[in-house]
C-alpha atoms as a PDB file:
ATOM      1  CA  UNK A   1       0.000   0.000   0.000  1.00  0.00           C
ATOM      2  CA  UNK A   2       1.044   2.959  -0.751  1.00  0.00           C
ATOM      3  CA  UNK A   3       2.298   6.426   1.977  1.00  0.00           C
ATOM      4  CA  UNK A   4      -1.040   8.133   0.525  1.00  0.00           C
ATOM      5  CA  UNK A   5      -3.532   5.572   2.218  1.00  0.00           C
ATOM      6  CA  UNK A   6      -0.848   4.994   4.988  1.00  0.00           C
ATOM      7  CA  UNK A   7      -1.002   8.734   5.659  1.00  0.00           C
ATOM      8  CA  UNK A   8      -5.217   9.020   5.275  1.00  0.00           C
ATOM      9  CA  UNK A   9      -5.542   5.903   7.698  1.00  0.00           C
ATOM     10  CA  UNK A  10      -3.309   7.277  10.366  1.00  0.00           C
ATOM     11  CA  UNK A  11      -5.562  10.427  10.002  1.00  0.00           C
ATOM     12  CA  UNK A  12      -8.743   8.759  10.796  1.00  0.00           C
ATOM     13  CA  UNK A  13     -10.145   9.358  13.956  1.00  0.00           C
ATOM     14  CA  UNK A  14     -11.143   5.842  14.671  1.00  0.00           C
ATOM     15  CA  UNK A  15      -7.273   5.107  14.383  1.00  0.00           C
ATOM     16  CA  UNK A  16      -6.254   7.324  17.265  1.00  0.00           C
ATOM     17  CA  UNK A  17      -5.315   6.770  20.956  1.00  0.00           C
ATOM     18  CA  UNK A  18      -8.325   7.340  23.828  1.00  0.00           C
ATOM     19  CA  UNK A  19      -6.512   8.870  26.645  1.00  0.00           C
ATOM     20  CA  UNK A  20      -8.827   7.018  28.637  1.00  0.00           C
ATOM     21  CA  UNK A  21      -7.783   3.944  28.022  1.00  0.00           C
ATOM     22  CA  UNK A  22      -4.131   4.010  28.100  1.00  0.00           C
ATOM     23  CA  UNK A  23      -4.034   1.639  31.096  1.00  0.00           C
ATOM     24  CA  UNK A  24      -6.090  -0.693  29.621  1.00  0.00           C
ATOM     25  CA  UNK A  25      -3.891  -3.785  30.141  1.00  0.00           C
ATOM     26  CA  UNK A  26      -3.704  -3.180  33.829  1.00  0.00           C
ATOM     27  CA  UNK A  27      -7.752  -3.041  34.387  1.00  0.00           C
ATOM     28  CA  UNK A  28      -9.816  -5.420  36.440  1.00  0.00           C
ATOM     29  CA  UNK A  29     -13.267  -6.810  34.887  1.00  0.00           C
ATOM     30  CA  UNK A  30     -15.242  -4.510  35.956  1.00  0.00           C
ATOM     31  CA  UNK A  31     -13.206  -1.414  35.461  1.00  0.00           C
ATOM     32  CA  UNK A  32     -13.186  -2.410  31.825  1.00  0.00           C
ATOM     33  CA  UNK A  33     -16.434  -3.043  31.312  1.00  0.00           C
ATOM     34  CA  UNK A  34     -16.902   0.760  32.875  1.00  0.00           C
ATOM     35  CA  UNK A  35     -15.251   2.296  30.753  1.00  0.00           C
ATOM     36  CA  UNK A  36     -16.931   0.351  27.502  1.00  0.00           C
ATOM     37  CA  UNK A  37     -19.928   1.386  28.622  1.00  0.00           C
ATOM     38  CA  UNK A  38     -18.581   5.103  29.172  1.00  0.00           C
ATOM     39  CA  UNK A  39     -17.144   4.914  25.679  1.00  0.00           C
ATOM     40  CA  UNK A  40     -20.555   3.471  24.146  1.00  0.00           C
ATOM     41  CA  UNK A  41     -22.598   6.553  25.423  1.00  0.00           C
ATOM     42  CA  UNK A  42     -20.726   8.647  22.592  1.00  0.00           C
ATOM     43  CA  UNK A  43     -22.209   6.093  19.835  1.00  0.00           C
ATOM     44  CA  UNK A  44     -25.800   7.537  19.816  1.00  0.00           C
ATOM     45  CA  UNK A  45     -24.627  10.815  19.630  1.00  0.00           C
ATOM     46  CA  UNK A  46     -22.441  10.309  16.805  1.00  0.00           C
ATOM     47  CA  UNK A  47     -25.090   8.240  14.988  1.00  0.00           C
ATOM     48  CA  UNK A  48     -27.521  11.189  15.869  1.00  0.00           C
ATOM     49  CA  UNK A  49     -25.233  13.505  13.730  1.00  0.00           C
ATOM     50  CA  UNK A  50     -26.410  11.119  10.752  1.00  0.00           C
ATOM     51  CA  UNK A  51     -29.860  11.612  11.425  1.00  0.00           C
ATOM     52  CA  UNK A  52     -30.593  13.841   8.512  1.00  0.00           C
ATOM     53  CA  UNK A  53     -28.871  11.223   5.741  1.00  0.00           C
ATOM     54  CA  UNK A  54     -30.176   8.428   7.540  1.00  0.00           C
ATOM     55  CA  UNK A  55     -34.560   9.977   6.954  1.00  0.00           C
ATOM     56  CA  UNK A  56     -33.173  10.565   3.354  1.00  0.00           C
ATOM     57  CA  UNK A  57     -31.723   7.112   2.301  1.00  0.00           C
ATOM     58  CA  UNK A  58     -34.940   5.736   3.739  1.00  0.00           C
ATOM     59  CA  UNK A  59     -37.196   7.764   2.001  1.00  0.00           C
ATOM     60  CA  UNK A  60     -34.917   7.160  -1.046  1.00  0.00           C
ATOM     61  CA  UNK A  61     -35.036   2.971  -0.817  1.00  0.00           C
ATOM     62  CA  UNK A  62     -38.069   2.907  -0.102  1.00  0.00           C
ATOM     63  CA  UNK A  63     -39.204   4.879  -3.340  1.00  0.00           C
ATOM     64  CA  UNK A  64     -37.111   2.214  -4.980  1.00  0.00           C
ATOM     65  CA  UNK A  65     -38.333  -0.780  -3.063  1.00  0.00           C
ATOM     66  CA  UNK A  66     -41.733   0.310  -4.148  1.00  0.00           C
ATOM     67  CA  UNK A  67     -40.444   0.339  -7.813  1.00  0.00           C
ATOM     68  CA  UNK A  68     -39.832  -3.499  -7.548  1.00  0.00           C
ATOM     69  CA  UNK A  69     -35.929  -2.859  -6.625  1.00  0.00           C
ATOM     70  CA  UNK A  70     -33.298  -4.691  -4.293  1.00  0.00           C
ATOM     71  CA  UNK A  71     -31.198  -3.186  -1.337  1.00  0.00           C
ATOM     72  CA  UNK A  72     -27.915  -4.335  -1.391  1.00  0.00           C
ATOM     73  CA  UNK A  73     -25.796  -3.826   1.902  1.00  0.00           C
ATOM     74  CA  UNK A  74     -21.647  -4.154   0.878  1.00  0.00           C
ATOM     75  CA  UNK A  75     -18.747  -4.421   3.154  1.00  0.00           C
ATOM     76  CA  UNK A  76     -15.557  -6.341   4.298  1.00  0.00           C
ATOM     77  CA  UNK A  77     -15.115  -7.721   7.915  1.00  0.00           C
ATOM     78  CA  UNK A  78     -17.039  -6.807  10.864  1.00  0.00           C
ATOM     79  CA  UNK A  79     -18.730  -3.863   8.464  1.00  0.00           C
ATOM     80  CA  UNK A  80     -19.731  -6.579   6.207  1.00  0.00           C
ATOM     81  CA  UNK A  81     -20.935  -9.275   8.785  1.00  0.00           C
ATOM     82  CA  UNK A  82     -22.852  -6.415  10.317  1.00  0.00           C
ATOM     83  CA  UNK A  83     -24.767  -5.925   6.429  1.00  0.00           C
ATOM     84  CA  UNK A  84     -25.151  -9.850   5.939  1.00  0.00           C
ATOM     85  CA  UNK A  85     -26.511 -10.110   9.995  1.00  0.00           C
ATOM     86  CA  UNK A  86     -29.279  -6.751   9.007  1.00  0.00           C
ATOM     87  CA  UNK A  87     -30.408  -8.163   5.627  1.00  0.00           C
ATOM     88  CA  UNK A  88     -31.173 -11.972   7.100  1.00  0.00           C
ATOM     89  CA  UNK A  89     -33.737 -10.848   9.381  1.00  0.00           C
ATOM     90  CA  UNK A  90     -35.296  -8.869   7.123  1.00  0.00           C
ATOM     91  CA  UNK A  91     -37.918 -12.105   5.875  1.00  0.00           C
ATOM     92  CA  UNK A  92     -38.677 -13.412   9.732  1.00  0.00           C
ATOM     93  CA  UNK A  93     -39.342 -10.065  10.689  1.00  0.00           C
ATOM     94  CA  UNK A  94     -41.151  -8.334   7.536  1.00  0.00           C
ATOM     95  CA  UNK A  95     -42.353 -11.110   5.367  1.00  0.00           C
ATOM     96  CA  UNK A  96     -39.858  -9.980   2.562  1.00  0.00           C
ATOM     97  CA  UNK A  97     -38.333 -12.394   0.061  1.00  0.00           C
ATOM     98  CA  UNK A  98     -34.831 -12.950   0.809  1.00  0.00           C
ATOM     99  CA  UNK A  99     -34.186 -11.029  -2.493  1.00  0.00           C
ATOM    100  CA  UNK A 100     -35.219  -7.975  -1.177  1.00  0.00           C
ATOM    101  CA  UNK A 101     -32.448  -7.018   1.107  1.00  0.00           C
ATOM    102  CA  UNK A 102     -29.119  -8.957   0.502  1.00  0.00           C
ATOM    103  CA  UNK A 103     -25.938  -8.721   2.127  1.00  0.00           C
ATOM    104  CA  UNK A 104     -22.695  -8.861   0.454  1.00  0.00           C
ATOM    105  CA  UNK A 105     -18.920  -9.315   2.638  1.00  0.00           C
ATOM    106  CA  UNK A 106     -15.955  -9.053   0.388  1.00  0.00           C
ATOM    107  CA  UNK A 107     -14.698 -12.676   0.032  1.00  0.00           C
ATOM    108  CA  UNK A 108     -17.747 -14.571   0.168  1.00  0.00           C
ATOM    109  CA  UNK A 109     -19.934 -16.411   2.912  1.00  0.00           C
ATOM    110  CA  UNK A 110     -16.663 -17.714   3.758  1.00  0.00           C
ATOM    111  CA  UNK A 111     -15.461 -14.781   5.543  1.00  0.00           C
ATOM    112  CA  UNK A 112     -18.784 -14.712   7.549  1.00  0.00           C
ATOM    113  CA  UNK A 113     -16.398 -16.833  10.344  1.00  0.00           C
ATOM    114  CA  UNK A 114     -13.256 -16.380   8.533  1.00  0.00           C
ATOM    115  CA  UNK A 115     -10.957 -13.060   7.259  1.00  0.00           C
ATOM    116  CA  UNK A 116     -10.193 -13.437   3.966  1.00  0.00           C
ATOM    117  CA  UNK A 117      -6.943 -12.232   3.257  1.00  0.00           C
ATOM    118  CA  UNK A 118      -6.985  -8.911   0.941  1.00  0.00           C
ATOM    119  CA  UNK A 119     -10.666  -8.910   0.208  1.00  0.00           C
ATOM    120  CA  UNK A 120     -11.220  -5.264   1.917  1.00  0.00           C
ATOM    121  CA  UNK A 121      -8.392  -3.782  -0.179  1.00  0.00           C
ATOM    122  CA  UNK A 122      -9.813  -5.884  -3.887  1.00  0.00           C
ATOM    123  CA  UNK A 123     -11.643  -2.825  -5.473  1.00  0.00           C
ATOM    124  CA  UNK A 124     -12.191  -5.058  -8.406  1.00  0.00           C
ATOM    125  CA  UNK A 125     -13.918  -7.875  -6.294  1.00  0.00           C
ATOM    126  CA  UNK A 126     -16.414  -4.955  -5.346  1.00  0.00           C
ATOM    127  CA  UNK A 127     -16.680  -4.476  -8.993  1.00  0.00           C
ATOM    128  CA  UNK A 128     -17.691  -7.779  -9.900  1.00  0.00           C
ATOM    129  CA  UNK A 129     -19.865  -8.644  -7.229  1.00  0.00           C
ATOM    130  CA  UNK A 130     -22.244  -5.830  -8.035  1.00  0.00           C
ATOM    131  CA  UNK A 131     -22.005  -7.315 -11.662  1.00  0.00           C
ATOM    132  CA  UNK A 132     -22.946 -10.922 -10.725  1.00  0.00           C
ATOM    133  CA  UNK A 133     -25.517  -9.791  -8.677  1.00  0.00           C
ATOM    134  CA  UNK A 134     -27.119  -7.962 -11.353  1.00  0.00           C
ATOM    135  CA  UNK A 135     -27.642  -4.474 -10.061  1.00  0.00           C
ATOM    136  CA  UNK A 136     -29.812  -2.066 -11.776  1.00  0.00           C
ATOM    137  CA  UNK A 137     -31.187   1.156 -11.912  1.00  0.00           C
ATOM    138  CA  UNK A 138     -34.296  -0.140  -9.970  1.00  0.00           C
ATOM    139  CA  UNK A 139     -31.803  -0.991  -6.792  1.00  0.00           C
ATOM    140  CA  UNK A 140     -29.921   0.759  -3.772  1.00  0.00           C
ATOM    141  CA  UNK A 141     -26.530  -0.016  -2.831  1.00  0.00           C
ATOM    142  CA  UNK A 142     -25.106   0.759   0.600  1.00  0.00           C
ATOM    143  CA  UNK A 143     -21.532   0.204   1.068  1.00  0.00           C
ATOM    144  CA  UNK A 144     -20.349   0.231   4.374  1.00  0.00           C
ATOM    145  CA  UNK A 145     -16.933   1.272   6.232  1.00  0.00           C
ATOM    146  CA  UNK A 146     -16.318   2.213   9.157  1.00  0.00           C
ATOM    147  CA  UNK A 147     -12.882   3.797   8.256  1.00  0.00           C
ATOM    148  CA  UNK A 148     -14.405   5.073   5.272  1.00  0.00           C
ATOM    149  CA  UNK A 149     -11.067   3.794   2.803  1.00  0.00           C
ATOM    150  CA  UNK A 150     -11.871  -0.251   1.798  1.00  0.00           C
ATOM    151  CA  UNK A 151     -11.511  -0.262  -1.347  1.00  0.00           C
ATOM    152  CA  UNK A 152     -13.739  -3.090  -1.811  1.00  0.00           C
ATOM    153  CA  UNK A 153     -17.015  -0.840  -1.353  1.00  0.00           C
ATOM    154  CA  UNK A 154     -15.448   2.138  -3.323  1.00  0.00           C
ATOM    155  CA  UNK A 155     -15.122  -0.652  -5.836  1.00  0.00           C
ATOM    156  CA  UNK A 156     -18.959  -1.723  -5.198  1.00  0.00           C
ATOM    157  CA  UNK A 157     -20.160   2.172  -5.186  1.00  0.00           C
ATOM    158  CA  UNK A 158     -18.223   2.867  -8.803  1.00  0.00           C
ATOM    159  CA  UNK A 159     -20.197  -0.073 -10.242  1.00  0.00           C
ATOM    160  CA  UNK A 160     -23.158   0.195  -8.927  1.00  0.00           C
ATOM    161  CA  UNK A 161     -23.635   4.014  -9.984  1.00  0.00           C
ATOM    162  CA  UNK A 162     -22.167   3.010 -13.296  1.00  0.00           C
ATOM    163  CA  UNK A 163     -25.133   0.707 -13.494  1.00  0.00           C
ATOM    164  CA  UNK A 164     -27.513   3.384 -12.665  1.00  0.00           C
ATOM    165  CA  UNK A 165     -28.068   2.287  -9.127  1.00  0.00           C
ATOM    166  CA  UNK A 166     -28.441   4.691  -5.922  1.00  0.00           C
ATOM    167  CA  UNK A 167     -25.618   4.600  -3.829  1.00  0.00           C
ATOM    168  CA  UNK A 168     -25.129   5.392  -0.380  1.00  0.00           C
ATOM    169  CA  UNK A 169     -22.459   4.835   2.283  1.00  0.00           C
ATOM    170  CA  UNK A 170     -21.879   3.909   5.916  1.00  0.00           C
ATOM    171  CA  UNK A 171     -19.081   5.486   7.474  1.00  0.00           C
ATOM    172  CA  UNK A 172     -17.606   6.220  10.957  1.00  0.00           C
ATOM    173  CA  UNK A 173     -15.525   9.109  10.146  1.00  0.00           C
ATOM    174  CA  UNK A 174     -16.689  12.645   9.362  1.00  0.00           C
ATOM    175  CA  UNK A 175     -15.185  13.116   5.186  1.00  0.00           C
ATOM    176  CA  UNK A 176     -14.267   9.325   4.753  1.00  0.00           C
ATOM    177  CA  UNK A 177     -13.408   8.644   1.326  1.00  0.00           C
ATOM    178  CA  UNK A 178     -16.031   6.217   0.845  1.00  0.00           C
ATOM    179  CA  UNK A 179     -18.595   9.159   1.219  1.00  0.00           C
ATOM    180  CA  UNK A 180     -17.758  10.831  -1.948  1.00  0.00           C
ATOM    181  CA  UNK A 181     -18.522   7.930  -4.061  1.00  0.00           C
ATOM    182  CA  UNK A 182     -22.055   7.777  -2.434  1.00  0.00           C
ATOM    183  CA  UNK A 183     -25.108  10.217  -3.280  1.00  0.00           C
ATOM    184  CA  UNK A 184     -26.185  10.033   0.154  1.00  0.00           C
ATOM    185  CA  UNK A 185     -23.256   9.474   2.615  1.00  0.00           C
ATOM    186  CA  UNK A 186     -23.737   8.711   6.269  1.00  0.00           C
ATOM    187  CA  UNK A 187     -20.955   9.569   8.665  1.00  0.00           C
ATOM    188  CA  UNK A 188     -21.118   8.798  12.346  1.00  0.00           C
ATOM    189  CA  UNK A 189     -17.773  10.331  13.639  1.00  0.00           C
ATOM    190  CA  UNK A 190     -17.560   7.699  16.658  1.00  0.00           C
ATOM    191  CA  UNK A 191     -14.088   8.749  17.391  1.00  0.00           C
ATOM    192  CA  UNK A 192     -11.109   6.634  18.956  1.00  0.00           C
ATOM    193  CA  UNK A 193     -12.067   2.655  20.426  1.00  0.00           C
ATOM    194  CA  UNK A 194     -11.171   1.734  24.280  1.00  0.00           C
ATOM    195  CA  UNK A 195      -8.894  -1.246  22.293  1.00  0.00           C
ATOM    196  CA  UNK A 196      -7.448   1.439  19.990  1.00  0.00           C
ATOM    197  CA  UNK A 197      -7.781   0.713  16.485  1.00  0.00           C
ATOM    198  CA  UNK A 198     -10.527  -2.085  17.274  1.00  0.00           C
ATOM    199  CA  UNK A 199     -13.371  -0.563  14.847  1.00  0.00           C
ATOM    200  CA  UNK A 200     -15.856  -3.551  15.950  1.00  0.00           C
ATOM    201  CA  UNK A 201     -16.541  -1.643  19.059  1.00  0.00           C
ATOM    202  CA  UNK A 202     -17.967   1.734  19.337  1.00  0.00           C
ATOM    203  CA  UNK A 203     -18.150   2.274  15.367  1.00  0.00           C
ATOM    204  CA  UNK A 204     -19.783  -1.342  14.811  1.00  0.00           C
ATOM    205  CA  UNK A 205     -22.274  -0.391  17.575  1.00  0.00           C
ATOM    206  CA  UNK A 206     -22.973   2.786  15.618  1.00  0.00           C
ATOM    207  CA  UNK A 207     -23.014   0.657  12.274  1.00  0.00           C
ATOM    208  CA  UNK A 208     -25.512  -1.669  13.938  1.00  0.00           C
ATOM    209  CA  UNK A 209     -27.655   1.231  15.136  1.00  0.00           C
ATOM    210  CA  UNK A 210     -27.587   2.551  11.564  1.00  0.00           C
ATOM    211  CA  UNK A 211     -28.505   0.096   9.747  1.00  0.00           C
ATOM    212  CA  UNK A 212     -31.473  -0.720  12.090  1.00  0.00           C
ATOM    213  CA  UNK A 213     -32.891   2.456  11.298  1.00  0.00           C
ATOM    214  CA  UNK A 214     -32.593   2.144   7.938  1.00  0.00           C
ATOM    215  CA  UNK A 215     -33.961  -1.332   7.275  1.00  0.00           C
ATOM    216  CA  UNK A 216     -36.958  -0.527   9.952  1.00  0.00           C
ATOM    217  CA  UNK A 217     -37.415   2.651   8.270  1.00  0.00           C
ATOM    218  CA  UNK A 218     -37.565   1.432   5.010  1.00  0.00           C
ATOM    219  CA  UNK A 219     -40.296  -1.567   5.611  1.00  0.00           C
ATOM    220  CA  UNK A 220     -42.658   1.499   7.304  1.00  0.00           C
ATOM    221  CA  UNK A 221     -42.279   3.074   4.951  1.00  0.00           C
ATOM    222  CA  UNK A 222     -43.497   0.429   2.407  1.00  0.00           C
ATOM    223  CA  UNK A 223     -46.221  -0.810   4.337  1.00  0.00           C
ATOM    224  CA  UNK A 224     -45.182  -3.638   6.643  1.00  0.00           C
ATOM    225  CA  UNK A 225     -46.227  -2.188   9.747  1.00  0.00           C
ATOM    226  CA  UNK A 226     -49.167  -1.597  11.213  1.00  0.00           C
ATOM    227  CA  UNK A 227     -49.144   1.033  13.906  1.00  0.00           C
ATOM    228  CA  UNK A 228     -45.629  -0.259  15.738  1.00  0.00           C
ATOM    229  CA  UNK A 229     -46.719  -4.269  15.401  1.00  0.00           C
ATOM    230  CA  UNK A 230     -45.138  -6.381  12.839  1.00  0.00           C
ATOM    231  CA  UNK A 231     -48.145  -7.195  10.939  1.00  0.00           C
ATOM    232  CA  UNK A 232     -46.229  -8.735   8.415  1.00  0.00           C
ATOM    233  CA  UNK A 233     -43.576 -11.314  10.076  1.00  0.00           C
ATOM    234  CA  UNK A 234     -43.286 -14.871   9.307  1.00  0.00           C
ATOM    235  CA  UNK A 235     -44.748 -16.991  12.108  1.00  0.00           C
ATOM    236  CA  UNK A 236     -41.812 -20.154  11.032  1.00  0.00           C
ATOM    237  CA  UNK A 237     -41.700 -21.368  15.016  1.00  0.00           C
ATOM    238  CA  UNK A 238     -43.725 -21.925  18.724  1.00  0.00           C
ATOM    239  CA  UNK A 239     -42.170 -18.684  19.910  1.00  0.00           C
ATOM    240  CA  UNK A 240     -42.859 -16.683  16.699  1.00  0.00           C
ATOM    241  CA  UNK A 241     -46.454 -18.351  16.073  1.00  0.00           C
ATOM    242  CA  UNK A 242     -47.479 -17.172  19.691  1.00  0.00           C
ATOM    243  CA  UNK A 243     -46.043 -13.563  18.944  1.00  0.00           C
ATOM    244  CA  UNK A 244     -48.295 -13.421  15.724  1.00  0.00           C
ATOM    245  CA  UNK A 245     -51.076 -14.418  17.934  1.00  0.00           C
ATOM    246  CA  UNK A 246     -50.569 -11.642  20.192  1.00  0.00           C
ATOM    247  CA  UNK A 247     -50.023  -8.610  17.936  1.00  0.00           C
ATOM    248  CA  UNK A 248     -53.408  -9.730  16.350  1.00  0.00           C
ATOM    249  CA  UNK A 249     -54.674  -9.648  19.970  1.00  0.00           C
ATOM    250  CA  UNK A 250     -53.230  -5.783  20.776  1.00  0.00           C
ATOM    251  CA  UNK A 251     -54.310  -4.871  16.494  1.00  0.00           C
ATOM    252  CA  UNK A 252     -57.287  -5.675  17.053  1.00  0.00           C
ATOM    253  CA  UNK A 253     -58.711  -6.609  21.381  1.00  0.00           C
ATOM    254  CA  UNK A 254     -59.864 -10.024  20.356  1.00  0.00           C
ATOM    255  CA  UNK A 255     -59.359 -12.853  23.112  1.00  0.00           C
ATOM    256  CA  UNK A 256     -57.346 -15.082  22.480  1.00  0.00           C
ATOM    257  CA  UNK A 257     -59.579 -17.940  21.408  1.00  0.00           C
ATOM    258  CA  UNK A 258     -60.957 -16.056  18.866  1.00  0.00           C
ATOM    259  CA  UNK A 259     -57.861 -13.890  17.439  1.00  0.00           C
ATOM    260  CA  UNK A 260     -56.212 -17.468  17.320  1.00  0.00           C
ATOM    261  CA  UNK A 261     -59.280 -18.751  14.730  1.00  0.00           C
ATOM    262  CA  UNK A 262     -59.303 -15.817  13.326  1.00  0.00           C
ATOM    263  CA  UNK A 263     -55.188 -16.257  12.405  1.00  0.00           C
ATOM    264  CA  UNK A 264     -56.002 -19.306  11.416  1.00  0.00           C
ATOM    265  CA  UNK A 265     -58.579 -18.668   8.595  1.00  0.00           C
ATOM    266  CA  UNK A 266     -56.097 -16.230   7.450  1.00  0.00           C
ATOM    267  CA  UNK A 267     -53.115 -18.786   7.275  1.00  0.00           C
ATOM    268  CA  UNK A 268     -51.534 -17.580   9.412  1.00  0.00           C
ATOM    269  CA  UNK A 269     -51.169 -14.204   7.929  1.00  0.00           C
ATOM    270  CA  UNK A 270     -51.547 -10.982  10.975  1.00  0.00           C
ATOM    271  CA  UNK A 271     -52.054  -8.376   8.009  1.00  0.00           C
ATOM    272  CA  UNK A 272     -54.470 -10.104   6.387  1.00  0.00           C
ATOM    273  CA  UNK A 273     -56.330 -11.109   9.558  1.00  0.00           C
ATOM    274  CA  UNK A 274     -56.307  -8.167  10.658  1.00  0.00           C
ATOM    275  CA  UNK A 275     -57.664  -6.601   7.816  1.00  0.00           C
ATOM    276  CA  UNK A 276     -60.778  -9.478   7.250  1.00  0.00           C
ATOM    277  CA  UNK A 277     -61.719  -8.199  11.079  1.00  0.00           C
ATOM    278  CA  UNK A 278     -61.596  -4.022  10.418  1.00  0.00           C
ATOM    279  CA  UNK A 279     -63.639  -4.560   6.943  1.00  0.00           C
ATOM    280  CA  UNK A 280     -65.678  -7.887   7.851  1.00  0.00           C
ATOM    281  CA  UNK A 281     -64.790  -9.530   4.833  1.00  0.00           C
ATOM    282  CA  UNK A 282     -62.857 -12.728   3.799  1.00  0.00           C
ATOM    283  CA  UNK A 283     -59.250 -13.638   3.191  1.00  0.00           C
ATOM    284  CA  UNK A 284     -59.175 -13.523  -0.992  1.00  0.00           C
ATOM    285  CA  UNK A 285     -61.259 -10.073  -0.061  1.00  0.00           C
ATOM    286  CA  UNK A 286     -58.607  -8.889   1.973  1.00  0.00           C
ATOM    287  CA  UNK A 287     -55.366 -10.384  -0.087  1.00  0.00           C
ATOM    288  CA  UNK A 288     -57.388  -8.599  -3.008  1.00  0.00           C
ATOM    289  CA  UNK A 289     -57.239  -5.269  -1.081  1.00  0.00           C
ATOM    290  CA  UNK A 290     -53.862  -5.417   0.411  1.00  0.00           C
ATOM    291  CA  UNK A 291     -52.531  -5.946  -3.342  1.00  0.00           C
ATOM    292  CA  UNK A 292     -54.150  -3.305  -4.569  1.00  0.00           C
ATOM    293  CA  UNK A 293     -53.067  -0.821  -1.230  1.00  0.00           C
ATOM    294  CA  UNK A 294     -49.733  -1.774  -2.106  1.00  0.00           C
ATOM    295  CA  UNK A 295     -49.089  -3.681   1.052  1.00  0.00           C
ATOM    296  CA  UNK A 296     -50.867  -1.155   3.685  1.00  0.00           C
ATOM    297  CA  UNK A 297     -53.485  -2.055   5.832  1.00  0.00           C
ATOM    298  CA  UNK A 298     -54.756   1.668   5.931  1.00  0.00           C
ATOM    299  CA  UNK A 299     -55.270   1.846   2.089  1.00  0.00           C
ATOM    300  CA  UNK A 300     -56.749  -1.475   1.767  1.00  0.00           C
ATOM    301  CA  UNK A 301     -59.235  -0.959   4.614  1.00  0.00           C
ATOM    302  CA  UNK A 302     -60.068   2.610   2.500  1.00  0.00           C
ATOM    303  CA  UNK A 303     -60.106   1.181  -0.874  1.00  0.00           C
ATOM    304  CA  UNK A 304     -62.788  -1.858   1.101  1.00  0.00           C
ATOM    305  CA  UNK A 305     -64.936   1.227   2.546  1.00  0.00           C
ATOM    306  CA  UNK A 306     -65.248   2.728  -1.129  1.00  0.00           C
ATOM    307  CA  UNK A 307     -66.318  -0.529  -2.331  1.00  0.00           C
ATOM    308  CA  UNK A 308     -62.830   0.086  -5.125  1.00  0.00           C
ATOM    309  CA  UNK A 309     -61.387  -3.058  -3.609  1.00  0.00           C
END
């Protein structure tokens, strides 16, 4: 590598020395867990400094989710296992096809429990997987970095806009490099780690924390919540069928006898049971409206009232 990235890393503020922490090595348990949890009270206030970017890019996937288009989450170690981690509960939680939201680490599902040697700096692997993935005009792309430099998601963003895609970034340093490659950059300056250098603390808290907002965000925003309950999960298990049960229950103050038959003449389904209670009507009825409401329970229950359903 060459003095120029040498230089810009040794720059970063994520790369410099917490005066706090200097006598790490000599700290008992529980002094170091104080100061962790010291250090982690900056994270929200960093991320908060995002805030702004963060309502845009959901506003902006969400248009494009709409559209029929994919959200693709890009990164190399812990920033990429962070992106992979977000997009997987995306279908237990919202009912989304696993196509939806994808995550992509540099070097493959291998380095999900493995570093791949070189991946972060392969700008050309970026490249190509946003190739072989097939990204379009119709898709987001969100690289993420915490220092801001990996050239494997500066690789991902120069594809992916070349392709006509929107691009956005992830970043843990205020005028990363990564940023200018994005039309919607979000930097969350957390500032030096309590392990110094050690970017899978305080900056992958403030990752996490990001992209929570932004996959959350983006599913309200396209109608797979109802009020705060997640109308739209997939009941797969015990635990999950009996949480499906009661979010029917607080949608819509049925017992539980009869919320539970009424789950069950939708399928299983909370939206659509939900929405066969509000408009007394049947399940096709209801499918039929939800379709047409483009997922939301409002619309369909409006487009039911009008008789347009």
């Amino acid at each position: 590598m060459s003095n120029a990235p040498q230089e810009y890393l040794a720059n970063l503020s994520t790369e410099q020395v917490m005066e706090n922490s200097l006598r790490l090595d000599s700290m008992d348990g529980l002094e170091i867990a104080r100061l962790m949890n010291q250090a982690d009270r900056e994270v929200a206030l960093a991320v908060e400094q995002a805030l702004p970017r963060i309502g845009q890019a959901i506003e902006e996937i969400a248009l494009r989710i709409r559209g029929g288009g994919r959200l693709f989450y890009c990164g190399a170690g812990t920033s990429g296992r962070l992106g992979v981690l977000d997009a997987s509960e995306c279908p237990p939680t919202f009912g989304v096809s696993p196509s939806m939201v994808q995550g992509v680490i540099a070097g493959g599902d291998k380095a999900l429990r493995h570093a791949i040697e070189g991946a972060e700096d392969n700008a050309l692997m970026g490249k190509s997987d946003m190739e072989n993935l097939q990204v379009s005009a119709k898709d987001a792309v969100v690289a993420i970095s915490a220092s801001g430099f990996a050239p494997y998601c500066i690789g991902a963003l120069e594809k992916a806009r070349e392709l006509g895609a929107l691009t956005l970034s992830i970043c843990c340093n205020r005028g990363a490099r990564l940023s200018a490659y994005a039309d919607i950059a979000m930097e969350a300056p957390t500032g030096p780690e309590v392990l110094s250098g050690s970017t899978r603390l305080k900056a992958g808290t403030a990752t996490k924390m990001m992209l929570n907002m932004l996959t959350t965000g983006i599913m309200v925003r396209t109608g797979r919540v109802y009020q705060n309950l997640m109308v739209d999960m997939n009941a797969s298990n015990h635990k999950l069928k009996g949480r499906a049960l009661r979010i029917l229950q607080r949608a819509t103050g049925l017992p539980e006898g009869e919320a539970e038959a009424l789950l069950q003449s939708a399928r299983g389904h909370v939206k659509t049971a939900l929405v066969m209670h509000k408009a007394a009507c049947g399940r096709e009825e209801a499918i039929h409206a939800l379709n047409k409401g483009d997922g939301w329970v409002s619309r369909a229950m409006e487009l039911l009232q009008e008789g347009r359903a």
